[in-house]
Protein backbone atom coordinates (compact mmCIF):
# COMPACT_ATOMS: atom_id res chain seq x y z
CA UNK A 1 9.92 1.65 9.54
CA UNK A 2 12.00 -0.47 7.19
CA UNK A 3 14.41 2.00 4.98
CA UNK A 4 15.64 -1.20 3.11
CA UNK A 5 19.93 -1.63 2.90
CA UNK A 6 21.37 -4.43 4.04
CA UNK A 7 22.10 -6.58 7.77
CA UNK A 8 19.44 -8.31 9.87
CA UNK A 9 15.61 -7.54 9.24
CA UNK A 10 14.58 -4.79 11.17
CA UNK A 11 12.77 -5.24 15.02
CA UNK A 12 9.17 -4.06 15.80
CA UNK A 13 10.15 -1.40 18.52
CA UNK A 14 7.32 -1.18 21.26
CA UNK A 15 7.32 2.58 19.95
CA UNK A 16 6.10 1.10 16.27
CA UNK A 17 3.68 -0.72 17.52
CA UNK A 18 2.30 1.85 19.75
CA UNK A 19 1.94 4.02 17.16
CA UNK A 20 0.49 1.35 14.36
CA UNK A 21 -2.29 0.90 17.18
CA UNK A 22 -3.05 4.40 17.73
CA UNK A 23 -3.04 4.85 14.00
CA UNK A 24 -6.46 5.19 11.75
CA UNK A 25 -5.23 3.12 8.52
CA UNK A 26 -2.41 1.05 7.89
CA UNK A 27 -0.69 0.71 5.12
CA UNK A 28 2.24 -1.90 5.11
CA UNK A 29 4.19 -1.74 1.81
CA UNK A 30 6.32 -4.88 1.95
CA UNK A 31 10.20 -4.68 0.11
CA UNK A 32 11.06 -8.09 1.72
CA UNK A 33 13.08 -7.15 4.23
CA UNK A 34 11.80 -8.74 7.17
CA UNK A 35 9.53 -6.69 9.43
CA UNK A 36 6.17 -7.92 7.86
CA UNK A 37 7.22 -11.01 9.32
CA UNK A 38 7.64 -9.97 12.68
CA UNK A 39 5.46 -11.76 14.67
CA UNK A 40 4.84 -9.07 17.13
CA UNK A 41 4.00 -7.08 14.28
CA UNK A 42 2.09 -9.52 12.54
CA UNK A 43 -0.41 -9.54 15.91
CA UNK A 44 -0.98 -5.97 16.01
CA UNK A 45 -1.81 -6.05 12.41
CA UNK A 46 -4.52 -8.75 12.33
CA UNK A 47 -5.92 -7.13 15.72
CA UNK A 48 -6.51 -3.86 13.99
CA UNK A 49 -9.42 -2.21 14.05
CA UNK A 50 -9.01 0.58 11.63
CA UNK A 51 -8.58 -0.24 7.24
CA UNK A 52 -5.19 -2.18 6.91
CA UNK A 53 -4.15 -2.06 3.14
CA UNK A 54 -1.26 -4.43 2.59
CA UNK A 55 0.66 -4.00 -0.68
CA UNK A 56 2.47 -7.56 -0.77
CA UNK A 57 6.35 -8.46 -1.75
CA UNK A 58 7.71 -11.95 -3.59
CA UNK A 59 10.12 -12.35 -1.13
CA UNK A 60 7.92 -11.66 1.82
CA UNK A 61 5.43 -12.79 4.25
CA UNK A 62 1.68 -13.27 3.34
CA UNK A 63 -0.85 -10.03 4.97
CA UNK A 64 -2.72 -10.97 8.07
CA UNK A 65 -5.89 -12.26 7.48
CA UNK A 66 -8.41 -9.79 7.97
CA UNK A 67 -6.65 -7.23 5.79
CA UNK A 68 -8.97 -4.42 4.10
CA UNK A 69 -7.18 -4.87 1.21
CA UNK A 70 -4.57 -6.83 -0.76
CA UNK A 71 -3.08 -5.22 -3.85
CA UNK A 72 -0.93 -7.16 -5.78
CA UNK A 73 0.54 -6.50 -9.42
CA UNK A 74 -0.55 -8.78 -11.73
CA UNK A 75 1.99 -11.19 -12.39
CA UNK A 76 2.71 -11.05 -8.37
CA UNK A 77 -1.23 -12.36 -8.51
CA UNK A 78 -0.37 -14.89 -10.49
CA UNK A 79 2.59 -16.29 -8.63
CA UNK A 80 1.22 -15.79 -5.46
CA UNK A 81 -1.85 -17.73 -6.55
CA UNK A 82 -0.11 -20.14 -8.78
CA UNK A 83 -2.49 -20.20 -11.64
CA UNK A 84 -2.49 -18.07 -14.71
CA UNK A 85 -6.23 -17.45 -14.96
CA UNK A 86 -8.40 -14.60 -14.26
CA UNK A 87 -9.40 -16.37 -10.54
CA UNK A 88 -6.08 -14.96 -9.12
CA UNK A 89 -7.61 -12.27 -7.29
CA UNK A 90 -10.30 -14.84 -5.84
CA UNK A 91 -7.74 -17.42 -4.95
CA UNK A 92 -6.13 -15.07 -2.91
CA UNK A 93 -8.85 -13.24 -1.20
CA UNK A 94 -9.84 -16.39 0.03
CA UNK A 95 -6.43 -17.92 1.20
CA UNK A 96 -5.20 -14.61 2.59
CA UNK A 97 -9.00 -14.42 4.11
CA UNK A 98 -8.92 -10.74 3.22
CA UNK A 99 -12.09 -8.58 2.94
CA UNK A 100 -11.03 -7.89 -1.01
CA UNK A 101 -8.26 -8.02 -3.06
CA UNK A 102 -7.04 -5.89 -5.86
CA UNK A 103 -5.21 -7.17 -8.98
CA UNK A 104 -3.46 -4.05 -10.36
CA UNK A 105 -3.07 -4.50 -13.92
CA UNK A 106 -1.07 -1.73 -15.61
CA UNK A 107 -2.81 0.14 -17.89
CA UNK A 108 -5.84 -1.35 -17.76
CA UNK A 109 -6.54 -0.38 -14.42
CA UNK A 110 -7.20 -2.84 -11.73
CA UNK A 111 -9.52 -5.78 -11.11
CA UNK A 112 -11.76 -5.86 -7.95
CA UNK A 113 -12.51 -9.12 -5.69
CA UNK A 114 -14.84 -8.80 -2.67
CA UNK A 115 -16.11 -12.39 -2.68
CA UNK A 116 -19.16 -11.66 -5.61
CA UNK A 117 -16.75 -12.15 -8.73
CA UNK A 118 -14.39 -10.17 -10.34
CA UNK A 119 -14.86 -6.46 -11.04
CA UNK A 120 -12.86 -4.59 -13.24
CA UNK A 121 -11.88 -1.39 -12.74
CA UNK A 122 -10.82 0.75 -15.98
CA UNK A 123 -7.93 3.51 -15.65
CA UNK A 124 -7.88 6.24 -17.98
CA UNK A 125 -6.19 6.77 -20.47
CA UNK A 126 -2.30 8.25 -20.15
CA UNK A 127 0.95 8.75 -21.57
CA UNK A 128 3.24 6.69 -19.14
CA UNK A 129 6.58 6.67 -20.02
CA UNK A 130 8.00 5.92 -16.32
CA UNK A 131 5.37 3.70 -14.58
CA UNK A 132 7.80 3.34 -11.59
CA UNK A 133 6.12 3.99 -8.45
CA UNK A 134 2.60 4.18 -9.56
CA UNK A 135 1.70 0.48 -7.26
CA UNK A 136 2.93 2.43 -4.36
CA UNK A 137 0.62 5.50 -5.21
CA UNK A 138 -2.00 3.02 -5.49
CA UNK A 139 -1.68 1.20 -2.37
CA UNK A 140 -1.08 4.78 -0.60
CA UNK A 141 -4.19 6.17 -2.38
CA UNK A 142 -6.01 3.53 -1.46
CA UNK A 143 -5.46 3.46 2.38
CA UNK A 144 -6.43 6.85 2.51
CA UNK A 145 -9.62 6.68 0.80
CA UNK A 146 -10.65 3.68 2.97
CA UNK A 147 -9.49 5.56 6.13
CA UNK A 148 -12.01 8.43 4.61
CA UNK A 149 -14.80 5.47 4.82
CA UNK A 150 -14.94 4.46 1.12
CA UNK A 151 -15.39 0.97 0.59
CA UNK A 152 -13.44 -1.30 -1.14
CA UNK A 153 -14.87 -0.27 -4.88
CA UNK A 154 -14.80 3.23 -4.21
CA UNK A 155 -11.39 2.96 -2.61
CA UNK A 156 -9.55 1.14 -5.48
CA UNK A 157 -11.58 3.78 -8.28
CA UNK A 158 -9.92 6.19 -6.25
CA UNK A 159 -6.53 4.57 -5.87
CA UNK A 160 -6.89 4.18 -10.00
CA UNK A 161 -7.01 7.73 -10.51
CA UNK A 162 -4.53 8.51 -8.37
CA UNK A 163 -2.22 6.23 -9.97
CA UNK A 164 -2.94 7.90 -13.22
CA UNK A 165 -2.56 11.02 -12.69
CA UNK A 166 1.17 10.49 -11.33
CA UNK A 167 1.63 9.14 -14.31
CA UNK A 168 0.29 11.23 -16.18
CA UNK A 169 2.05 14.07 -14.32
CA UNK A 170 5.78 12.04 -15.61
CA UNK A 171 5.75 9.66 -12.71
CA UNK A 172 9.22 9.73 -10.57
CA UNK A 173 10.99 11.18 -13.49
CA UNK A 174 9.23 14.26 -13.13
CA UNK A 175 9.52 14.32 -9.52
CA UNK A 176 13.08 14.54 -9.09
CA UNK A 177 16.08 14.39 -11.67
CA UNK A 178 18.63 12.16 -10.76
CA UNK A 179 18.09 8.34 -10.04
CA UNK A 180 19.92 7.56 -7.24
CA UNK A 181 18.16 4.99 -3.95
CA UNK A 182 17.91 8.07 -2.25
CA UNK A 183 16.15 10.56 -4.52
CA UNK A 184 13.63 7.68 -5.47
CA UNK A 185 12.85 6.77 -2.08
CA UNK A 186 12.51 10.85 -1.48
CA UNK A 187 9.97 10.80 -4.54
CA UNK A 188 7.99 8.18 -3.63
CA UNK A 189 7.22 9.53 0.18
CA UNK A 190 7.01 12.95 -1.72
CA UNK A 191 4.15 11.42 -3.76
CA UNK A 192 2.81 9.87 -0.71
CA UNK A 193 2.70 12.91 1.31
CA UNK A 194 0.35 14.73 -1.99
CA UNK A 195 -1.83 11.42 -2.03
CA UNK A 196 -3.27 11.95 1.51
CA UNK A 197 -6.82 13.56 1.70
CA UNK A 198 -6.79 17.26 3.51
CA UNK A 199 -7.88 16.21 6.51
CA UNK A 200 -5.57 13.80 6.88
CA UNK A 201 -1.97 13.78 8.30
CA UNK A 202 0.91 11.28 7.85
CA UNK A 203 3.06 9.23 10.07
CA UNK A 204 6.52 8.23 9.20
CA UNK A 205 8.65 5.95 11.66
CA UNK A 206 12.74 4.69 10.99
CA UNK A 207 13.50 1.94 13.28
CA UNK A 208 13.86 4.06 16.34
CA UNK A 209 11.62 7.02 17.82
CA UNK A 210 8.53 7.97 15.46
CA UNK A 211 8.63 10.88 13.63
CA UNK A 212 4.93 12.48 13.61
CA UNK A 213 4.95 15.11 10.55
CA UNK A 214 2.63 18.40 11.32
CA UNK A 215 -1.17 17.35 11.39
CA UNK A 216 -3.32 18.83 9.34
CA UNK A 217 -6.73 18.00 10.44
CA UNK A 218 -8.54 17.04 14.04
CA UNK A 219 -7.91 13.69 14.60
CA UNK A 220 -6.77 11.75 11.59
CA UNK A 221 -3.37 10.16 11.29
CA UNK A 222 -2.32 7.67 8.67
CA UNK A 223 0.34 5.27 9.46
CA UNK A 224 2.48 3.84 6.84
CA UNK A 225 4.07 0.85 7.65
CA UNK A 226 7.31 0.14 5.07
């Protein structure tokens, strides 16, 4: 919905939102442009009844409480939270009043919180040498895993090894050769579109009409909100 540049922040079109209501997870990958603050928006979102994973920005608004699942880097955790400790991911679960939050933590993996303590999550081991992208493959991993009806542990394991293996696969370097805005933001909805289970098709809107790609399976449609 959001394809980033500059002017105003983008409007929630009454074709978005029909289409985020209709949709069977959410994922809303904040750059902090605006549109996660729309308030129009920002109702649809905490009315949801389908797994709404919310990938969180600096510069933008907090997720809706109610969220699925909150997955902040780690030192976005610790700002967001403003403590340095290992209660981040508690902290925030509990002033976002999301069902769990996940502290992605690099190489280590990620670290759990569904209200019973922190659980770690290991990621294997990989030779990284461009890590950029890999939170998005998370977040994107992870919507589709909970829109498969994993829970929130199973969901984030998966997310893990998703992450992983782009990396492990080069990352974006491998997935297209020249950095420019444009062939990164190609790459990353590349690696988006290969994240999403079989049975599963995604949804990509600009601000304007939504663009429905071919769907691969009965009923299932992913809608990622950017």
């Amino acid at each position: 919905m959001d394809r980033g540049g500059g002017g105003p922040a983008p409007r929630s079109t009454d074709a978005m939102l029909d289409t985020v209501r209709t949709a069977d997870a959410v994922l809303v990958s904040d750059y902090g442009r605006g549109l996660a603050a729309c308030p129009r928006m920002r109702e649809v979102l905490e009315s949801s009844r389908v797994p709404v994973v919310w990938d969180p920005h600096p510069l933008g608004p907090p997720p809706v409480p109610g969220v699925s699942l909150a997955t902040p880097n780690l030192p976005e955790a610790l700002a967001f939270a403003g403590t340095d400790g290992p209660e981040a991911a508690a902290v925030l679960r509990e002033r976002w009043r999301a069902a769990a939050v996940a502290v992605t933590t690099g190489a280590r993996g990620a670290v759990l919180d569904r209200g019973a303590g922190p659980e770690p999550v290991p990621a294997p081991v990989v030779d990284a040498r461009d890590t950029c992208g890999a939170g998005d493959r998370f977040a994107v991993a992870a919507a589709a895993a909970l829109m498969d009806g994993a829970d929130a542990r199973e969901a984030v394991a998966a997310a893990v090894e998703a992450a992983s293996r782009f990396l492990a696969r080069g990352g974006l370097s491998a997935a297209q050769p020249e950095r420019t805005p444009e062939g990164l933001i190609a790459a990353v909805r590349a690696a988006a579109a290969r994240s999403s289970p079989p049975a599963a098709a995604s949804t990509w809107c600009t601000p304007g009409t939504p663009r429905p790609s071919p769907r691969r399976g009965p009923s299932a449609t992913a809608w990622w909100c950017a």
